[in-house]
N, C-alpha and C. Protein backbone atom coordinates (compact mmCIF):
# COMPACT_ATOMS: atom_id res chain seq x y z
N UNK A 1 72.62 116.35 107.59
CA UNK A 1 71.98 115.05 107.53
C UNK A 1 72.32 114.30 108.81
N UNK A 2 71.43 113.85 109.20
CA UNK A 2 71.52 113.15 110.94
C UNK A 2 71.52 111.73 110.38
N UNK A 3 72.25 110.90 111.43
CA UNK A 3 72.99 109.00 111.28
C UNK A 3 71.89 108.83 110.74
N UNK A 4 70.63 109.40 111.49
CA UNK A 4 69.44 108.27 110.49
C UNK A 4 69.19 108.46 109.75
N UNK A 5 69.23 109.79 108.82
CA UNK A 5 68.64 110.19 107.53
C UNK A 5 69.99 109.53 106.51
N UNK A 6 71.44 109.04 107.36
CA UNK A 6 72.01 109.21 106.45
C UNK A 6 72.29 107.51 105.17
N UNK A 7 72.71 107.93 104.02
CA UNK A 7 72.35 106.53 103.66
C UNK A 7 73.56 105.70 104.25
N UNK A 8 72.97 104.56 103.87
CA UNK A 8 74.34 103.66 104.07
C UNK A 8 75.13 103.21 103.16
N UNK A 9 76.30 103.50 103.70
CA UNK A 9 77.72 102.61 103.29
C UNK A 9 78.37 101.88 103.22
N UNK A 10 78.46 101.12 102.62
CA UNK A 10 79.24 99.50 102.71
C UNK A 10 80.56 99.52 103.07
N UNK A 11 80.77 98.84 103.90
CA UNK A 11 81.84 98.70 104.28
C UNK A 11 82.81 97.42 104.77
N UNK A 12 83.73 96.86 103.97
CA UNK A 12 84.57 97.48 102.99
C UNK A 12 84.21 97.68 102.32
N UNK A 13 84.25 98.54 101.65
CA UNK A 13 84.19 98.71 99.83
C UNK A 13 84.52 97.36 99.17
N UNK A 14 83.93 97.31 97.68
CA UNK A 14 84.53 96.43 97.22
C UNK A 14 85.94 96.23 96.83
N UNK A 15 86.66 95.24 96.61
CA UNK A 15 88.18 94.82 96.09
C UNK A 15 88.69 96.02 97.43
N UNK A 16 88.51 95.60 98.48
CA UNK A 16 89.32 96.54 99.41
C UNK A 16 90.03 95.01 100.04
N UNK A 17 91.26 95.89 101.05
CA UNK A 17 92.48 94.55 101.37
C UNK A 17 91.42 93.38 102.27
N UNK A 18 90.82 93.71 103.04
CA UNK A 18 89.70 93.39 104.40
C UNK A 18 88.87 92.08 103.35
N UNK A 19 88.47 92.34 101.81
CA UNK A 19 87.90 91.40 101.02
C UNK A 19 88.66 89.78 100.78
N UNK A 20 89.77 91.11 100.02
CA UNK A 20 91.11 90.08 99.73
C UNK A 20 91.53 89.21 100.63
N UNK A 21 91.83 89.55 101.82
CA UNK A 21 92.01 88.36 103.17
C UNK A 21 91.32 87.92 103.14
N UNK A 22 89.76 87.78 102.70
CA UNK A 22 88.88 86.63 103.49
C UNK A 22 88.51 86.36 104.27
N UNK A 23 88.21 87.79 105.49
CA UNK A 23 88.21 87.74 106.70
C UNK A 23 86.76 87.51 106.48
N UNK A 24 86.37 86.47 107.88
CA UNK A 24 85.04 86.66 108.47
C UNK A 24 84.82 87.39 109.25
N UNK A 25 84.02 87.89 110.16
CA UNK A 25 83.70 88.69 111.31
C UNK A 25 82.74 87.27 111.86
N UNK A 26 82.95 87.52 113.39
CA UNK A 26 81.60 86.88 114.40
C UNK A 26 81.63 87.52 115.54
N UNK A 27 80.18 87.79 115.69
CA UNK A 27 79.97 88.57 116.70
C UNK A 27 78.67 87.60 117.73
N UNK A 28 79.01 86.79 118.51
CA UNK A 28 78.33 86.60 119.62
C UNK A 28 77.20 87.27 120.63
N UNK A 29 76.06 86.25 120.92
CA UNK A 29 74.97 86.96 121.80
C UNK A 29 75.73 87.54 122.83
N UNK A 30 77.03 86.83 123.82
CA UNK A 30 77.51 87.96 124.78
C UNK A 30 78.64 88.70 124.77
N UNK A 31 78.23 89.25 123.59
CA UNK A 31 78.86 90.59 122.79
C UNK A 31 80.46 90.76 122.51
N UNK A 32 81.48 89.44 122.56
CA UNK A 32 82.43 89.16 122.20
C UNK A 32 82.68 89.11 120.89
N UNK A 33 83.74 89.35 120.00
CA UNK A 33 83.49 89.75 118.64
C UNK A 33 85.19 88.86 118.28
N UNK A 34 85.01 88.15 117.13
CA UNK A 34 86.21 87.12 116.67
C UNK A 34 86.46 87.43 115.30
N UNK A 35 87.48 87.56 114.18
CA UNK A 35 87.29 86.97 113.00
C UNK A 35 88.37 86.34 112.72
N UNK A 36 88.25 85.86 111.77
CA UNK A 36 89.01 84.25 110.70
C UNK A 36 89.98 85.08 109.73
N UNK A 37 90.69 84.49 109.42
CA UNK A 37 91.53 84.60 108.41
C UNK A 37 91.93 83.08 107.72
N UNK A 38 91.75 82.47 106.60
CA UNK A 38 92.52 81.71 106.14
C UNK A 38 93.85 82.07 105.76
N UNK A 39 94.94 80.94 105.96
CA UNK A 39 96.35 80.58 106.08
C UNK A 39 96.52 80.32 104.67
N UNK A 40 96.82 81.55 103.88
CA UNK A 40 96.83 81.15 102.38
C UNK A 40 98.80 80.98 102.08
N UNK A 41 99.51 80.65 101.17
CA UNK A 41 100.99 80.97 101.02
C UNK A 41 101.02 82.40 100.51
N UNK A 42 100.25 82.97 99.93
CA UNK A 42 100.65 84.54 99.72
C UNK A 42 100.41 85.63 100.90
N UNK A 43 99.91 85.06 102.01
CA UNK A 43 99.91 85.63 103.18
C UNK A 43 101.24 85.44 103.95
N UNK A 44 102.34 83.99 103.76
CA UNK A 44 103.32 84.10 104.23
C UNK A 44 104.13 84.60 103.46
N UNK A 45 105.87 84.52 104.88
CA UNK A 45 106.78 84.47 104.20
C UNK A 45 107.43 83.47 103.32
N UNK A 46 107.15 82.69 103.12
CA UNK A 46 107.64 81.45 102.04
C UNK A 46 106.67 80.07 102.46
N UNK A 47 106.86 79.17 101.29
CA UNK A 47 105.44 78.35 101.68
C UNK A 47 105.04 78.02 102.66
N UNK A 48 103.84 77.40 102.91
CA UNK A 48 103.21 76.62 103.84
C UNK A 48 104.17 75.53 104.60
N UNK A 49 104.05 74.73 102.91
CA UNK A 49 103.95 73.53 103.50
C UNK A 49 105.78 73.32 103.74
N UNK A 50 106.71 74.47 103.65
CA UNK A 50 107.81 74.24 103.85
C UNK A 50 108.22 75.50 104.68
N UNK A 51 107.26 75.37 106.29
CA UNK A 51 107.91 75.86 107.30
C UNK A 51 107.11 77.54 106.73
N UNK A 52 107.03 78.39 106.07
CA UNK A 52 106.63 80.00 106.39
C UNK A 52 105.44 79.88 107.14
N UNK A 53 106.18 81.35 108.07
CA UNK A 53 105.42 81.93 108.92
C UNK A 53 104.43 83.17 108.00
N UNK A 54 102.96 83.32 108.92
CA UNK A 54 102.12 84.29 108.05
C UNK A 54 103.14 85.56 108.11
N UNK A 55 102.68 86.20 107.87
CA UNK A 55 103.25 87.78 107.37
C UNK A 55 102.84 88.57 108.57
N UNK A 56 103.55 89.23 109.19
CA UNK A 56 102.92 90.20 110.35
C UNK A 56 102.26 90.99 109.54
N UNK A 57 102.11 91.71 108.38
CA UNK A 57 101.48 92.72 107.68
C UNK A 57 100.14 92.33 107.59
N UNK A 58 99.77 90.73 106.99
CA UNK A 58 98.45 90.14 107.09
C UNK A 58 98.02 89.97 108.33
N UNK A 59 98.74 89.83 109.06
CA UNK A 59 98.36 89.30 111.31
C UNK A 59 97.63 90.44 111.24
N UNK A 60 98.08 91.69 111.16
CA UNK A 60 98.49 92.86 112.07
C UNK A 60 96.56 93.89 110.95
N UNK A 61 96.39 93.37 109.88
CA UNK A 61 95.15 93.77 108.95
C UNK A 61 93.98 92.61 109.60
N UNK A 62 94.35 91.69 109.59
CA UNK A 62 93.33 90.69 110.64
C UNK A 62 92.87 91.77 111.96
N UNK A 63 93.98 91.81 112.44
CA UNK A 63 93.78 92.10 114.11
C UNK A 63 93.12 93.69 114.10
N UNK A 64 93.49 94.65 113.16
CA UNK A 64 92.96 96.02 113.04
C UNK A 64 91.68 95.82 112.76
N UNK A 65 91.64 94.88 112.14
CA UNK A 65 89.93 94.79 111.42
C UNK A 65 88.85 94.50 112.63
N UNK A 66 89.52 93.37 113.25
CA UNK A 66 88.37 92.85 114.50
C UNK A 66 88.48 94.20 115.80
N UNK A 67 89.98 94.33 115.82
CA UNK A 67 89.48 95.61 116.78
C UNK A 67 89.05 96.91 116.65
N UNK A 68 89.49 96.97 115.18
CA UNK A 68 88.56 98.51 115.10
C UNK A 68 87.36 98.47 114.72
N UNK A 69 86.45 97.08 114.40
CA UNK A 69 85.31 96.51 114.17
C UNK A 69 84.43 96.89 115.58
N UNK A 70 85.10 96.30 117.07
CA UNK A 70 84.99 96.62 118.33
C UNK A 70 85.28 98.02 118.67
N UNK A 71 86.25 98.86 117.88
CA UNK A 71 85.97 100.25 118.60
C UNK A 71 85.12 101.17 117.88
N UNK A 72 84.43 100.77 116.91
CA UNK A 72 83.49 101.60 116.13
C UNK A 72 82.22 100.75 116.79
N UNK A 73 82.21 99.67 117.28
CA UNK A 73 80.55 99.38 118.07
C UNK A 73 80.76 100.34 119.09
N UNK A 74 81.56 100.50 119.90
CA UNK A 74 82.00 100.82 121.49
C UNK A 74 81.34 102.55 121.11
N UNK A 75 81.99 103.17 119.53
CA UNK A 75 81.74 105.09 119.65
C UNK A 75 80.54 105.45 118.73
N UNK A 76 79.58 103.68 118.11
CA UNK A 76 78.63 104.73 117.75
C UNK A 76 77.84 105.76 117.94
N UNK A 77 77.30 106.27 116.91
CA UNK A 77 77.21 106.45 116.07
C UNK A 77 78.45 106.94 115.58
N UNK A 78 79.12 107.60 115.97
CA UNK A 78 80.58 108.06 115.94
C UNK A 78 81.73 107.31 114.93
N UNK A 79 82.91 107.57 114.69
CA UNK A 79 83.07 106.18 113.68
C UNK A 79 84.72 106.54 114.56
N UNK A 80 85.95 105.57 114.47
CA UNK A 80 87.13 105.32 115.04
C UNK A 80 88.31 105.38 113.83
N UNK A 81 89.17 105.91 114.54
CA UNK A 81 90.39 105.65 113.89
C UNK A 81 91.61 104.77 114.98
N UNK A 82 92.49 104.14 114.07
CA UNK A 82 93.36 103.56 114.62
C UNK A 82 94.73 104.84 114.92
N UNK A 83 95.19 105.05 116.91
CA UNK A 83 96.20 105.68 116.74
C UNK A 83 97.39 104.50 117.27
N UNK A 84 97.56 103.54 117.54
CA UNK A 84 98.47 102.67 117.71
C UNK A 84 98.23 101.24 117.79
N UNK A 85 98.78 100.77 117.08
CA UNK A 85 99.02 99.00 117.13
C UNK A 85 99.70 98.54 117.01
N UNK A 86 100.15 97.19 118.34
CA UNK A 86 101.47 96.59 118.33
C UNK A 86 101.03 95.02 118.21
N UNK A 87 102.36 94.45 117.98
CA UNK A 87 101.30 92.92 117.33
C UNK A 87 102.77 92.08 118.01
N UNK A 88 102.82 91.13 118.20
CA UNK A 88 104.45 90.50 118.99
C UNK A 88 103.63 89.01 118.08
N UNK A 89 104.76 88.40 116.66
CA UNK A 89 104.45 87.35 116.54
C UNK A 89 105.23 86.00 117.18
N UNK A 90 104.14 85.34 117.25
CA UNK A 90 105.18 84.03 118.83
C UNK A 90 105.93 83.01 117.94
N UNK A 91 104.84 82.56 116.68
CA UNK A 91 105.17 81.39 116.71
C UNK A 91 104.48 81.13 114.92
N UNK A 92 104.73 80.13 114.13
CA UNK A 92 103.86 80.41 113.01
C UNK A 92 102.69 79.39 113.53
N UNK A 93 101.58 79.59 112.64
CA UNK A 93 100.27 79.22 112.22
C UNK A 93 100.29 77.58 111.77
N UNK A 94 99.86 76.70 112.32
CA UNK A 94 99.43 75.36 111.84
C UNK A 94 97.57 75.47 111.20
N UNK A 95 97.60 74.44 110.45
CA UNK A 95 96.55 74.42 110.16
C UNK A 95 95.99 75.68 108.90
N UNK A 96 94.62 75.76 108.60
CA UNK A 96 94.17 76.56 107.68
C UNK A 96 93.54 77.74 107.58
N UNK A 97 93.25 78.12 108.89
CA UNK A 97 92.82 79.28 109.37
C UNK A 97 92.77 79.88 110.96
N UNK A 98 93.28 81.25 111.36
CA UNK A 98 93.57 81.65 112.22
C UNK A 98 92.50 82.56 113.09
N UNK A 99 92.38 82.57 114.73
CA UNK A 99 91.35 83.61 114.36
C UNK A 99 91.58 84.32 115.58
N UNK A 100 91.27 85.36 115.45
CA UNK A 100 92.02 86.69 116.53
C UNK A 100 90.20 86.95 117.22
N UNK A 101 90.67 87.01 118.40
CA UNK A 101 89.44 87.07 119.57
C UNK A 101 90.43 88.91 119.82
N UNK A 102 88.88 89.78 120.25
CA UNK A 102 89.61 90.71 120.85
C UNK A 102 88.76 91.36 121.59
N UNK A 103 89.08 91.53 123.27
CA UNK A 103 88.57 91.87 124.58
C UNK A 103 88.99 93.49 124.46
N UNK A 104 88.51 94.27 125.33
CA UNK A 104 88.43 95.69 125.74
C UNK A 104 89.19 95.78 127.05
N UNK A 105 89.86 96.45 127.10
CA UNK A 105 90.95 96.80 128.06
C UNK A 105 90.66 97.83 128.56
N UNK A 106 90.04 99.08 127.86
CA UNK A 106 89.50 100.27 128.29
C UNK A 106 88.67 101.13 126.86
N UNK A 107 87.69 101.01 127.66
CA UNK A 107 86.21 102.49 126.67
C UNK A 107 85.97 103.63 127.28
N UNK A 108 86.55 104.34 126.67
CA UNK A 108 86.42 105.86 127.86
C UNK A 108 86.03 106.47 126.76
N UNK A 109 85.42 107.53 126.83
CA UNK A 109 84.80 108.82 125.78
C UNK A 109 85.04 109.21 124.97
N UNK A 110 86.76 109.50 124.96
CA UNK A 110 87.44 109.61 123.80
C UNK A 110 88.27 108.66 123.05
N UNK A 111 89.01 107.60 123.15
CA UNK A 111 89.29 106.22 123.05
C UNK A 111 89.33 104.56 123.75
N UNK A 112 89.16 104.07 122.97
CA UNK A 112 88.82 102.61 123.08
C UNK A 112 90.67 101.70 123.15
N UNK A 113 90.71 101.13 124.10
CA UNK A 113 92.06 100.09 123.90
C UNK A 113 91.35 99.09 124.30
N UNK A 114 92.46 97.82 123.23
CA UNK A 114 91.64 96.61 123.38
C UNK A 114 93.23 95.58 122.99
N UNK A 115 92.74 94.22 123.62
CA UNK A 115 94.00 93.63 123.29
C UNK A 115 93.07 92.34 122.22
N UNK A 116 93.98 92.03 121.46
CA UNK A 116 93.43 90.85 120.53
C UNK A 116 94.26 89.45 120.59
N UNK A 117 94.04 88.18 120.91
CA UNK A 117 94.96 87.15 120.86
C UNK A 117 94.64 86.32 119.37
N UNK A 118 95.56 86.48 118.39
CA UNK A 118 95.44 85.35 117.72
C UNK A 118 95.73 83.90 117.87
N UNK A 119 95.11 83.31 117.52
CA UNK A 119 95.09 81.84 117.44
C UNK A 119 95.21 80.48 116.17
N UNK A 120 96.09 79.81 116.24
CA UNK A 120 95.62 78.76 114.84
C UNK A 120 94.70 77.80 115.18
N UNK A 121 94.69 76.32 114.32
CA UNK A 121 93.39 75.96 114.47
C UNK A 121 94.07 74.52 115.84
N UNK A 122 95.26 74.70 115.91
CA UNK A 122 95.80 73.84 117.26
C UNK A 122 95.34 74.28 118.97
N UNK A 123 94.53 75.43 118.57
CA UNK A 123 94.91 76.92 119.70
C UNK A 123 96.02 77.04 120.21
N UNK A 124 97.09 77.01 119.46
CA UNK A 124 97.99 77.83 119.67
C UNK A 124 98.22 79.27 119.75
N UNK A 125 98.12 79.93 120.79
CA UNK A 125 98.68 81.49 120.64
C UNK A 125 99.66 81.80 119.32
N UNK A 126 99.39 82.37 118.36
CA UNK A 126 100.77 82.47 117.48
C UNK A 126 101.03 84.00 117.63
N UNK A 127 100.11 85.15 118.08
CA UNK A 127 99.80 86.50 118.07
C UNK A 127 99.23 87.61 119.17
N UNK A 128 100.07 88.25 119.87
CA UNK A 128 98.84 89.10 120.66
C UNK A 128 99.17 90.62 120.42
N UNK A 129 98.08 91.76 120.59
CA UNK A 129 98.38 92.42 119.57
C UNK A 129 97.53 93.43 121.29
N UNK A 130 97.94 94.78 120.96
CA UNK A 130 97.26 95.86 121.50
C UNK A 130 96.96 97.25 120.82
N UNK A 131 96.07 97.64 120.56
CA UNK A 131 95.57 98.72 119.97
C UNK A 131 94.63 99.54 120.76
N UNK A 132 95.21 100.99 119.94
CA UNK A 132 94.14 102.25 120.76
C UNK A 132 93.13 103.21 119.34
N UNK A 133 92.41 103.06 119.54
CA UNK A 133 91.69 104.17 119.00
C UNK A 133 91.11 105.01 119.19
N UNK A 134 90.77 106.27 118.46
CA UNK A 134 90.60 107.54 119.18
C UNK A 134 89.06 107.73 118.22
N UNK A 135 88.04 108.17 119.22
CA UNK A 135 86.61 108.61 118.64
C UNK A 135 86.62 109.72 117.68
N UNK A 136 86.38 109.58 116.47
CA UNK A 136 86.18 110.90 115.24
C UNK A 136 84.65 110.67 115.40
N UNK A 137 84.08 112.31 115.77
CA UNK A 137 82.51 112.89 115.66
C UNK A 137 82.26 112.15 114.05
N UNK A 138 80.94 111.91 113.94
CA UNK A 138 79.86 111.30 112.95
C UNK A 138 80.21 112.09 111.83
N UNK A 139 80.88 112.23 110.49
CA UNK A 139 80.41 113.05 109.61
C UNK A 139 79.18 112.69 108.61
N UNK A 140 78.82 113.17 107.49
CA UNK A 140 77.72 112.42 106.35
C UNK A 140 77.94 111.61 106.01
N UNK A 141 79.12 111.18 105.43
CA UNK A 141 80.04 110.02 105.11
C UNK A 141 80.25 108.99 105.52
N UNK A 142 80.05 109.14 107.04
CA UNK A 142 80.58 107.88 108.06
C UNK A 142 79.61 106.78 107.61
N UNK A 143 80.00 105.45 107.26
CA UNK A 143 79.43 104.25 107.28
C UNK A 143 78.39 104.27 108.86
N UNK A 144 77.29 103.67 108.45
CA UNK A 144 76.05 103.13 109.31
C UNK A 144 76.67 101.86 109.71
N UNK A 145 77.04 101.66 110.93
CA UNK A 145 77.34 100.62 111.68
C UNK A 145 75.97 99.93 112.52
N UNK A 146 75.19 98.52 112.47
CA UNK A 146 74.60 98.06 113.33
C UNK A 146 74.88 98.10 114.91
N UNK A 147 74.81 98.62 115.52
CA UNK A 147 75.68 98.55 116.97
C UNK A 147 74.31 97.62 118.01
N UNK A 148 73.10 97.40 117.34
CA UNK A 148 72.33 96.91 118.57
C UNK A 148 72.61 95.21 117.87
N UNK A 149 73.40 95.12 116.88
CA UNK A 149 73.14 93.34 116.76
C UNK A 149 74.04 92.98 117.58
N UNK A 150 73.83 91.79 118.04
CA UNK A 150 74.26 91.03 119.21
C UNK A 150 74.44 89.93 118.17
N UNK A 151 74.18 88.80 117.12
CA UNK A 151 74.21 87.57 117.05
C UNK A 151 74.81 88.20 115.41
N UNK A 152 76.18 87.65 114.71
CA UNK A 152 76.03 87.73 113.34
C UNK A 152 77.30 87.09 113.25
N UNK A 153 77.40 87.36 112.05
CA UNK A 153 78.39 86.27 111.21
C UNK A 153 78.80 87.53 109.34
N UNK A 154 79.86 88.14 109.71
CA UNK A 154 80.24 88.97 107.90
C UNK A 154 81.36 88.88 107.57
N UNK A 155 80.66 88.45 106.50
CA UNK A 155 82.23 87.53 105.52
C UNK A 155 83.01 88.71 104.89
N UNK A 156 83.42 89.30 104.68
CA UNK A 156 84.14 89.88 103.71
C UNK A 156 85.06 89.13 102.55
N UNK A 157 84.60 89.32 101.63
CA UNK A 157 84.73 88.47 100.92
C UNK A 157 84.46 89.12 98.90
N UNK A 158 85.52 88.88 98.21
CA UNK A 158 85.13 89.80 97.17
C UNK A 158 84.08 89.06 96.23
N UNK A 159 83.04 90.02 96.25
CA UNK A 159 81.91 89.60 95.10
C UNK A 159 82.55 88.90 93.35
N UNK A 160 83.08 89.09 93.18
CA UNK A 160 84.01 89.18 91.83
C UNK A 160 85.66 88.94 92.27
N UNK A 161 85.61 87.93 93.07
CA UNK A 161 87.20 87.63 93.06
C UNK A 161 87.71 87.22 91.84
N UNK A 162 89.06 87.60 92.01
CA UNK A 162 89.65 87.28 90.45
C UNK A 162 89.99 85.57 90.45
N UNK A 163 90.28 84.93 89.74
CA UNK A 163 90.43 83.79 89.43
C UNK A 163 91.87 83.19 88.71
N UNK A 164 92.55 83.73 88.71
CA UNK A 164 93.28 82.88 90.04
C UNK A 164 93.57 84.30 90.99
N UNK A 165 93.62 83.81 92.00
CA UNK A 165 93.31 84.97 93.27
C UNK A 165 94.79 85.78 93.07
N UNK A 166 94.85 86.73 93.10
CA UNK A 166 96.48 87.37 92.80
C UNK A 166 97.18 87.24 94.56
N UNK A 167 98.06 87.29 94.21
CA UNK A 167 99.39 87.63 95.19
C UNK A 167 99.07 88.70 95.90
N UNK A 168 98.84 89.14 97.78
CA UNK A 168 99.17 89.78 98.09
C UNK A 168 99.98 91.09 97.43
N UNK A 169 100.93 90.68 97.57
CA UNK A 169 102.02 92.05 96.99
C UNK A 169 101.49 92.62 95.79
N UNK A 170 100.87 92.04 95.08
CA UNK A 170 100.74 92.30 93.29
C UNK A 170 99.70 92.84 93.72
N UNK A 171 98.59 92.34 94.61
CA UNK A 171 97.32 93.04 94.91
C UNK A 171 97.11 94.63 95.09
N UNK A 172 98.05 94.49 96.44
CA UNK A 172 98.17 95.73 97.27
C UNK A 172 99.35 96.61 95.97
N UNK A 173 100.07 96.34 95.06
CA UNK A 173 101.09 97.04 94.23
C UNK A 173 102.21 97.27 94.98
N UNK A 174 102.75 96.59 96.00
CA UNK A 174 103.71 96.53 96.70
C UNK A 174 104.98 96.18 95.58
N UNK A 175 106.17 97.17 95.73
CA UNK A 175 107.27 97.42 94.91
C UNK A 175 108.67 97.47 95.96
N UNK A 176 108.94 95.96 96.04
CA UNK A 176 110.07 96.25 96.85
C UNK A 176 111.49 97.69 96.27
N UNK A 177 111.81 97.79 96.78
CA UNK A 177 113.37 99.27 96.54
C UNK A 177 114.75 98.21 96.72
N UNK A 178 115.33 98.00 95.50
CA UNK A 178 116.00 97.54 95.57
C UNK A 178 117.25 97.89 96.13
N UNK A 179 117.81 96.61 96.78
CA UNK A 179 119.34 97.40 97.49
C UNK A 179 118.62 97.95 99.01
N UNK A 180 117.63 97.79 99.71
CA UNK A 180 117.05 98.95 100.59
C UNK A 180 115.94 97.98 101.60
N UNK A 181 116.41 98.04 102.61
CA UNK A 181 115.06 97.58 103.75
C UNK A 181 113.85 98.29 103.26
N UNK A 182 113.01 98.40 102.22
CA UNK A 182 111.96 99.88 101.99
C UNK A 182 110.99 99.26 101.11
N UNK A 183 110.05 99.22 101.20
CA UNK A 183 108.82 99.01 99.92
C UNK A 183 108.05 100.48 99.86
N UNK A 184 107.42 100.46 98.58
CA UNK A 184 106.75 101.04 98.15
C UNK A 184 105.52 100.83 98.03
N UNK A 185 104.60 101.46 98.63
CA UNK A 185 103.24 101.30 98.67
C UNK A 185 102.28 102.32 97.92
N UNK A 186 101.57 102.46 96.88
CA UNK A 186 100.38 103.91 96.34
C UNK A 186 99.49 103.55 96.97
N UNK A 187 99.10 104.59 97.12
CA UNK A 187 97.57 104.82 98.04
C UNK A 187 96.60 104.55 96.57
N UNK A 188 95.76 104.01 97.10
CA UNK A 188 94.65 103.19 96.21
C UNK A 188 93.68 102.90 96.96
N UNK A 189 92.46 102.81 96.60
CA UNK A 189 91.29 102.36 97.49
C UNK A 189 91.14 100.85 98.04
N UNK A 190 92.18 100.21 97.50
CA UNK A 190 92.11 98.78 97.59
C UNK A 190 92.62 99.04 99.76
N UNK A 191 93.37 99.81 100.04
CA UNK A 191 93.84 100.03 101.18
C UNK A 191 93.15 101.21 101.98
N UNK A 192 92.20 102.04 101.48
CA UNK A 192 91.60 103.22 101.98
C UNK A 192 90.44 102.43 102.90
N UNK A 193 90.86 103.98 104.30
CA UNK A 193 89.51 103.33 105.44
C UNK A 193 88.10 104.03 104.91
């Protein structure tokens, strides 16, 4: 089955983590690509409004999203995987939502590096992050990516959010190990690329 015959795939899936954040995507006529995150307290380490900083775990799912968003336009039809990402947090987040801009550093044939700066709504730098990804050939499977839009705006966002929105940790089934620097994570689709 060839990209065009093949159907399409939504992507994220539904109740995937990319929903749960609340990320937007924006993608600009001169082809610069941004998204949002709202500054929720289950994204930090301890409240808001008493001093916590976001969570590098939520920064660092922001920043993968917008740049591997950018390295799957860069290898269509082709689709990307992430082989490294580093994220240095500066400073915490003021305000209610954050949003990571991310430029191309290098597109060569076989991977894409790109650096991403997050930002709060002060523009404050609070985040800058560098990632590489490496081109995986098209399989049947691969999600249909738009690569000729130039102007958009995608929310990710869960159709059926739960009410009251759960906890990060409880979401993802994160099980701290007691006694132990270590969590426990199951693989679940809520986290599958």
């Amino acid at each position: 089955m060839s990209a065009e015959t093949s159907p399409s795939i939504r992507y994220p899936p539904q109740n995937h983590i990319l929903r749960h954040l609340r990320l937007s995507h924006q993608m600009r006529g001169d082809g610069t690509l941004s998204a949002t995150m709202p500054v929720l307290d289950d994204l930090a380490d301890g409240p808001l409004a008493e001093g916590g900083w976001l969570r590098l775990g939520a920064l660092a799912t922001l920043v993968d999203s917008v740049a591997g968003h950018h390295a799957v336009l860069q290898v269509a039809p082709d689709w990307s995987a992430t082989l490294h990402l580093s994220t240095v947090l500066a400073t915490r987040a003021t305000g209610e939502v954050v949003t990571a801009r991310c430029s191309p550093l290098r597109v060569g044939r076989n991977q894409v590096v790109t650096e991403t700066s997050v930002i709060d709504e002060a523009g404050t730098e609070i985040a800058r992050s560098t990632c590489t990804y490496a081109r995986l050939p098209r399989r049947d499977d691969t999600p249909v990516v738009d690569s000729t839009a130039r102007e958009n705006t995608v929310d990710y966002r869960e159709d059926d959010e739960l009410d009251p929105r759960p906890p990060l940790d409880d979401y993802l089934r994160i099980t701290p190990v007691p006694g132990e620097p270590r969590i426990e994570l199951p693989m679940h689709n809520r986290i599958r690329n």
